[in-house]
C-alpha atoms as a PDB file:
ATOM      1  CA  UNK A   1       3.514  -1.259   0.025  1.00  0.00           C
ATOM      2  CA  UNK A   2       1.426  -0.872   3.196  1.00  0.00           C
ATOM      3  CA  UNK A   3      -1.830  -0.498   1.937  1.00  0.00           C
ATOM      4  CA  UNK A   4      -3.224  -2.951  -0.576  1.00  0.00           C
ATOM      5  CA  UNK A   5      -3.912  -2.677  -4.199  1.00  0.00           C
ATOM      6  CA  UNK A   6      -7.488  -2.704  -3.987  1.00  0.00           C
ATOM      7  CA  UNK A   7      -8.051  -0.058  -1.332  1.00  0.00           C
ATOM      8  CA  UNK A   8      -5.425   2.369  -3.148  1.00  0.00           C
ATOM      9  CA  UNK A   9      -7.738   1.534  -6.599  1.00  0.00           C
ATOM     10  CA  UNK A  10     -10.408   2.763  -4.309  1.00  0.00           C
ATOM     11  CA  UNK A  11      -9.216   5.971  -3.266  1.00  0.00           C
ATOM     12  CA  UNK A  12      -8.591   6.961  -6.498  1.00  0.00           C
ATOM     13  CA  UNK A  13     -11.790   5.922  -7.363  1.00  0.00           C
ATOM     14  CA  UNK A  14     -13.741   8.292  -4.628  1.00  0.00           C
ATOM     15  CA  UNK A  15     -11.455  10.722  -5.593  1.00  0.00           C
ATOM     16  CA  UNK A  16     -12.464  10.855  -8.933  1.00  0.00           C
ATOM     17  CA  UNK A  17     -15.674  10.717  -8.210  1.00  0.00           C
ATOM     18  CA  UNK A  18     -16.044  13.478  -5.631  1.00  0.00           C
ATOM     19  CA  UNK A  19     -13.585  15.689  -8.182  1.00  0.00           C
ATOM     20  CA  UNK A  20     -16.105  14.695 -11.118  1.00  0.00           C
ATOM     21  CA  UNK A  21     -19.082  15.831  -8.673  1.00  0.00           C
ATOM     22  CA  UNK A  22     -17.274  19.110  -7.937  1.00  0.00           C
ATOM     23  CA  UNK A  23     -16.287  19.951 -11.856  1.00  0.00           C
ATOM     24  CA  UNK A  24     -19.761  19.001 -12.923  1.00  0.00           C
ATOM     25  CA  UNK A  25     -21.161  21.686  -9.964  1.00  0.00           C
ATOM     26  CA  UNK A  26     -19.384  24.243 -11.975  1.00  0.00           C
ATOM     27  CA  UNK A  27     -20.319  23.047 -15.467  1.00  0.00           C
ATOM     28  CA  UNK A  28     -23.851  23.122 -14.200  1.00  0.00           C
ATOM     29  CA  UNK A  29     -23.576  26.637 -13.843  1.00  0.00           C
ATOM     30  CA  UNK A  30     -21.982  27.060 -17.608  1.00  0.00           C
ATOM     31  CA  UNK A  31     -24.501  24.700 -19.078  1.00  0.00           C
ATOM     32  CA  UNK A  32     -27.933  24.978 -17.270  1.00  0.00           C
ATOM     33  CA  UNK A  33     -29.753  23.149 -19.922  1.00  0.00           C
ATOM     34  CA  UNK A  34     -27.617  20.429 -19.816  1.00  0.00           C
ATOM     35  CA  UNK A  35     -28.874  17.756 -17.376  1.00  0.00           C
ATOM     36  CA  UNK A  36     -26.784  17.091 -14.297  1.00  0.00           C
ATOM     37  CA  UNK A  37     -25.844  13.432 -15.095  1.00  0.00           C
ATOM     38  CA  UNK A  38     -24.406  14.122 -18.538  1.00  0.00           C
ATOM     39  CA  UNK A  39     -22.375  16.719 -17.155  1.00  0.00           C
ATOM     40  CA  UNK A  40     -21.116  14.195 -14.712  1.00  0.00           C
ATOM     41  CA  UNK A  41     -20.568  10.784 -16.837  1.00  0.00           C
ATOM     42  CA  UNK A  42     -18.623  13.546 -19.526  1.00  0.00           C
ATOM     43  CA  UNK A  43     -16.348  14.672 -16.492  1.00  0.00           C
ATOM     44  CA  UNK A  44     -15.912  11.153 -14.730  1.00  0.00           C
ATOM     45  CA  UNK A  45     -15.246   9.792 -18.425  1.00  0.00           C
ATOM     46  CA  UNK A  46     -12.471  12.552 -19.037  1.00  0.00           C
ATOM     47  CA  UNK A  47     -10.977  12.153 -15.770  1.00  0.00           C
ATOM     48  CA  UNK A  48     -10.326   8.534 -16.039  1.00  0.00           C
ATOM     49  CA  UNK A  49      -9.079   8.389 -19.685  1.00  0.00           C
ATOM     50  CA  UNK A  50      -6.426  11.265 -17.877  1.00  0.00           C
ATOM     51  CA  UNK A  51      -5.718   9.036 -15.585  1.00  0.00           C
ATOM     52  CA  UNK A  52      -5.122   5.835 -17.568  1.00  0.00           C
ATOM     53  CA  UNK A  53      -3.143   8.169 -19.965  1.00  0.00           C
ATOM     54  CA  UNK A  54      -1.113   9.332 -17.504  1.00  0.00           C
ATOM     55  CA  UNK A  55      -0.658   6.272 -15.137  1.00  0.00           C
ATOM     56  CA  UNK A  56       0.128   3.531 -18.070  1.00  0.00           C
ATOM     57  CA  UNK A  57       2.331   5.836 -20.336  1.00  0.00           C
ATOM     58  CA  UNK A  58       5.306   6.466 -18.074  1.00  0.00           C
ATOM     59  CA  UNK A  59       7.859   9.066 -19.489  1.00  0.00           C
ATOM     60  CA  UNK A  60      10.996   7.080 -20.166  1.00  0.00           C
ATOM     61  CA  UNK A  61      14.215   8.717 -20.196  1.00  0.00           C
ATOM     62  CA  UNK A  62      17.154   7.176 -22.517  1.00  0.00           C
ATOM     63  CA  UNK A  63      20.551   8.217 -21.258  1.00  0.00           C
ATOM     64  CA  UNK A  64      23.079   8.018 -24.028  1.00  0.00           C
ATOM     65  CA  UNK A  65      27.076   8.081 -23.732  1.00  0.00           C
ATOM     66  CA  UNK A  66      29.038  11.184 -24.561  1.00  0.00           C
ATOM     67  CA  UNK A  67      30.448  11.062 -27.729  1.00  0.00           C
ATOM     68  CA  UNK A  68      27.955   8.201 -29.349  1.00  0.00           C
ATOM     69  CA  UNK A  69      26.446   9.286 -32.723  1.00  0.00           C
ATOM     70  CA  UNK A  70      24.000   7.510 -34.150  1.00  0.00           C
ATOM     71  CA  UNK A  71      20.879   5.215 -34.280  1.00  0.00           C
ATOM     72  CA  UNK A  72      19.246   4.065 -31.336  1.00  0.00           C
ATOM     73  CA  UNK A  73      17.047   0.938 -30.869  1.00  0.00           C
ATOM     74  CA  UNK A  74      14.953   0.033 -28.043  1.00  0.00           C
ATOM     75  CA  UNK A  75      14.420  -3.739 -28.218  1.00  0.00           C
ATOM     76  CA  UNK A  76      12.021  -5.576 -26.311  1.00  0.00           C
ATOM     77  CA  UNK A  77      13.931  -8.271 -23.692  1.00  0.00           C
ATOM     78  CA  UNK A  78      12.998 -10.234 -21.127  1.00  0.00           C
ATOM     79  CA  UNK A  79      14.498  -8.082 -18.679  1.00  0.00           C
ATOM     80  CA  UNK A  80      12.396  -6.999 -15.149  1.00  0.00           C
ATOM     81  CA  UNK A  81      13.186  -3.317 -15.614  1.00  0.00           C
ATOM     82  CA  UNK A  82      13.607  -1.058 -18.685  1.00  0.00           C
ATOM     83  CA  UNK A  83      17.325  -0.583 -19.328  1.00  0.00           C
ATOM     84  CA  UNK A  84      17.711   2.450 -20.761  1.00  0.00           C
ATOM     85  CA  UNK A  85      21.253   3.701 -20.852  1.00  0.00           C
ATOM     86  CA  UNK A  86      22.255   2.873 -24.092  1.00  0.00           C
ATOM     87  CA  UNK A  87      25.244   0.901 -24.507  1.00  0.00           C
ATOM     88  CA  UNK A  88      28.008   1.535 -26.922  1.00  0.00           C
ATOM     89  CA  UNK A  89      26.000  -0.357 -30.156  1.00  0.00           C
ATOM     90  CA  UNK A  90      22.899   2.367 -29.132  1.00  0.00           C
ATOM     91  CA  UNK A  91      20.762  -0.275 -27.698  1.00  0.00           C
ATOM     92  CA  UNK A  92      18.404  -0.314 -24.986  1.00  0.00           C
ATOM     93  CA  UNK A  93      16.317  -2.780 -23.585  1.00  0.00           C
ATOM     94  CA  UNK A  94      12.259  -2.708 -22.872  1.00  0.00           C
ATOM     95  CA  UNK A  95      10.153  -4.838 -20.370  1.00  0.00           C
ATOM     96  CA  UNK A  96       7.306  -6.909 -22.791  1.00  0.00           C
ATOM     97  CA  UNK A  97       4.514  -4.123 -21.030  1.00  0.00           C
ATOM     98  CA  UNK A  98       6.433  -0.832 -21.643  1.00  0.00           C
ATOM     99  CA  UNK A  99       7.308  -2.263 -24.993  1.00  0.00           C
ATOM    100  CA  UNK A 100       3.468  -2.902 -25.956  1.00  0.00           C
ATOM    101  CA  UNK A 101       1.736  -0.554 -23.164  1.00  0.00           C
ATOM    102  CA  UNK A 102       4.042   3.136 -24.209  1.00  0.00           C
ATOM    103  CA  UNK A 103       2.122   6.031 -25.541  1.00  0.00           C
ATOM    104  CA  UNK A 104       5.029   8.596 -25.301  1.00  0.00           C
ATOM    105  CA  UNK A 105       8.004   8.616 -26.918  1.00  0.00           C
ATOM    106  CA  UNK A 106      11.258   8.450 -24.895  1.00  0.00           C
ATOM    107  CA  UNK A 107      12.759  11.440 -24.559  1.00  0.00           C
ATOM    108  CA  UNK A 108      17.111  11.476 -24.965  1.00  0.00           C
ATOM    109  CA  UNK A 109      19.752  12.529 -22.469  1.00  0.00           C
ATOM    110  CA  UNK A 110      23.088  13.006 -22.752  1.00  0.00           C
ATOM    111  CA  UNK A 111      25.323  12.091 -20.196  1.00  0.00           C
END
């Protein structure tokens, strides 16, 4: 990466931030008796539960061999990456975050 962690965190925060300002502009004009700062901490709120949603549930893809019927079982390994083409017994292999961390379900693919 060229740019570190921390100033990437920050653009994204700004960015929700100045999106959260700009949604809660319009929502102002929906809901004038609602005061300005509700509107925002209710929009800021729902953006970043979006975002953790969507940046810590990653949709996994399981490959799976022509011609292999049957159960599959994701087990949890001490493997870097997630290994998900399925091997002839229908098992794939999960990293200890994506195995504790997933909100999806894997979808299947044939290959």
């Amino acid at each position: 990466m060229i740019l570190p962690g921390w100033f990437l965190g920050g653009m994204v925060l700004v960015g929700v931030l100045i999106v959260g300002l700009i949604l809660t502009g319009v929502l102002k004009l929906l809901f004038k008796k609602t005061s300005f700062l509700a509107l925002f901490f209710i929009t800021t709120t729902a953006a970043f539960l979006f975002l953790h949603y969507y940046f810590y549930s990653p949709k996994l893809t399981i490959t799976v061999p022509n011609g292999y019927y049957g159960q599959i079982s994701l087990l949890k390994s001490n493997a870097s990456n997630n290994i998900l083409t399925v091997d002839s017994n229908g098992i794939g292999y999960l990293t200890k975050w994506t195995f504790y961390k997933l909100y999806l379900k894997p979808t299947d693919r044939r290959i």
